[in-house]
C-alpha atoms as a PDB file:
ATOM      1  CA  UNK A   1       3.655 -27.862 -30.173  1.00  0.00           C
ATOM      2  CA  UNK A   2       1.181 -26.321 -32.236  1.00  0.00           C
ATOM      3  CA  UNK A   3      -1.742 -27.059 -30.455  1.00  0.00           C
ATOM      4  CA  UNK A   4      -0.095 -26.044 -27.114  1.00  0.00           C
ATOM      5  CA  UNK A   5       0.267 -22.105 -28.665  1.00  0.00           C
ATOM      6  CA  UNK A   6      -2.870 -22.563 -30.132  1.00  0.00           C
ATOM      7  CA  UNK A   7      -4.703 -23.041 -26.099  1.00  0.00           C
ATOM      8  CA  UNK A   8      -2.180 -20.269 -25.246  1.00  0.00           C
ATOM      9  CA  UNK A   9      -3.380 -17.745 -27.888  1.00  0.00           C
ATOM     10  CA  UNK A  10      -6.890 -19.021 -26.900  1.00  0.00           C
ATOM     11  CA  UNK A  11      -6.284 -18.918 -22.888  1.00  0.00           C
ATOM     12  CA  UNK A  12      -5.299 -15.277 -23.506  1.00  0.00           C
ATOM     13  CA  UNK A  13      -8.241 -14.410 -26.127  1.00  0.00           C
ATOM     14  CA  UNK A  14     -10.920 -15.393 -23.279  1.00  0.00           C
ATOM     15  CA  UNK A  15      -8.790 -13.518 -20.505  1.00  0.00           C
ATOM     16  CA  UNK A  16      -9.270 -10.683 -22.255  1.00  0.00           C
ATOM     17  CA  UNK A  17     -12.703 -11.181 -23.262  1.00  0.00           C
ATOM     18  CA  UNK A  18     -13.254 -11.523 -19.265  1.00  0.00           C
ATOM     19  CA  UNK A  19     -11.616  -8.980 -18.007  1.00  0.00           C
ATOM     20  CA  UNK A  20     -13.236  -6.284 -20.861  1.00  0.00           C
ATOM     21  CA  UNK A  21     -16.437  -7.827 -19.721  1.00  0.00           C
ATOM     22  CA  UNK A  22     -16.137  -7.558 -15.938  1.00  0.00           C
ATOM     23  CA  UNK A  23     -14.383  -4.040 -16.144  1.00  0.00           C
ATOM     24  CA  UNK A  24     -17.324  -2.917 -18.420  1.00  0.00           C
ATOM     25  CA  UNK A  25     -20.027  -4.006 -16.172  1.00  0.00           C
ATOM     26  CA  UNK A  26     -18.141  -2.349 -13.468  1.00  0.00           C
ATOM     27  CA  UNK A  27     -17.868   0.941 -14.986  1.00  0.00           C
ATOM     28  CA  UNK A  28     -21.710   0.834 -15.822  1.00  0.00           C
ATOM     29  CA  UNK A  29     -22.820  -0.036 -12.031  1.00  0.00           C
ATOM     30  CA  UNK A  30     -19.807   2.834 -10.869  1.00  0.00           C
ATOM     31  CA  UNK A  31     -21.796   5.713 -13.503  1.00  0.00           C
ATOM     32  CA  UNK A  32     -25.571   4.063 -11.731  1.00  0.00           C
ATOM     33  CA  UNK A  33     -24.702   4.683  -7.986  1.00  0.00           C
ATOM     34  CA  UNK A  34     -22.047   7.698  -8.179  1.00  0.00           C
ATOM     35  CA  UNK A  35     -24.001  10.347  -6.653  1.00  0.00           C
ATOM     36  CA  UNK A  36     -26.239  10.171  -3.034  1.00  0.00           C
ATOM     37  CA  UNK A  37     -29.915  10.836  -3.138  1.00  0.00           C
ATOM     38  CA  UNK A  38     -30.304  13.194  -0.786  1.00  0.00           C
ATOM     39  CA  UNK A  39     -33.834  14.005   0.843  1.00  0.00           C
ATOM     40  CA  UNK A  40     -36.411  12.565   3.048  1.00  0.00           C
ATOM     41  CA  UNK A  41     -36.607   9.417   3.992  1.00  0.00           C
ATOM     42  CA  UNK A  42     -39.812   8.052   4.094  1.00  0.00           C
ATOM     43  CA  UNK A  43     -41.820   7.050   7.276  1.00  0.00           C
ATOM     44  CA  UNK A  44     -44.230   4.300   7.082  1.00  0.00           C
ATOM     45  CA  UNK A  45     -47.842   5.350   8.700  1.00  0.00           C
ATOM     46  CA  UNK A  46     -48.319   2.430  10.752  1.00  0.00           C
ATOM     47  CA  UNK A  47     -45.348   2.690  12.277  1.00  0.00           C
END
C-alpha cells in the first residue's frame, strides 16, 4: 500500500514536471513567431 501512493505521488510529480515543461517551451516558440515579417521577398538572380 505504501509503495502504490508512493508511484502515485511520483506518477503525478513527473506529470507535472511534463506538462510545465511542454507549456514552457510552448510559450517561448508562441513569443519567437508572434508577429509577420513584412517586406520583400527576395528574388534569386538566376532565376
Amino acid at each position: 500500500m505504501k509503495t502504490k501512493k508512493y508511484v502515485i505521488a511520483l506518477a503525478i510529480f513527473g506529470g507535472m514536471l511534463f506538462l510545465a515543461t511542454a507549456a514552457n517551451t510552448y510559450n517561448v516558440d508562441a513569443d519567437q513567431t508572434a508577429f509577420i515579417k513584412k517586406g520583400k521577398k527576395p528574388v534569386p538572380s538566376a532565376g
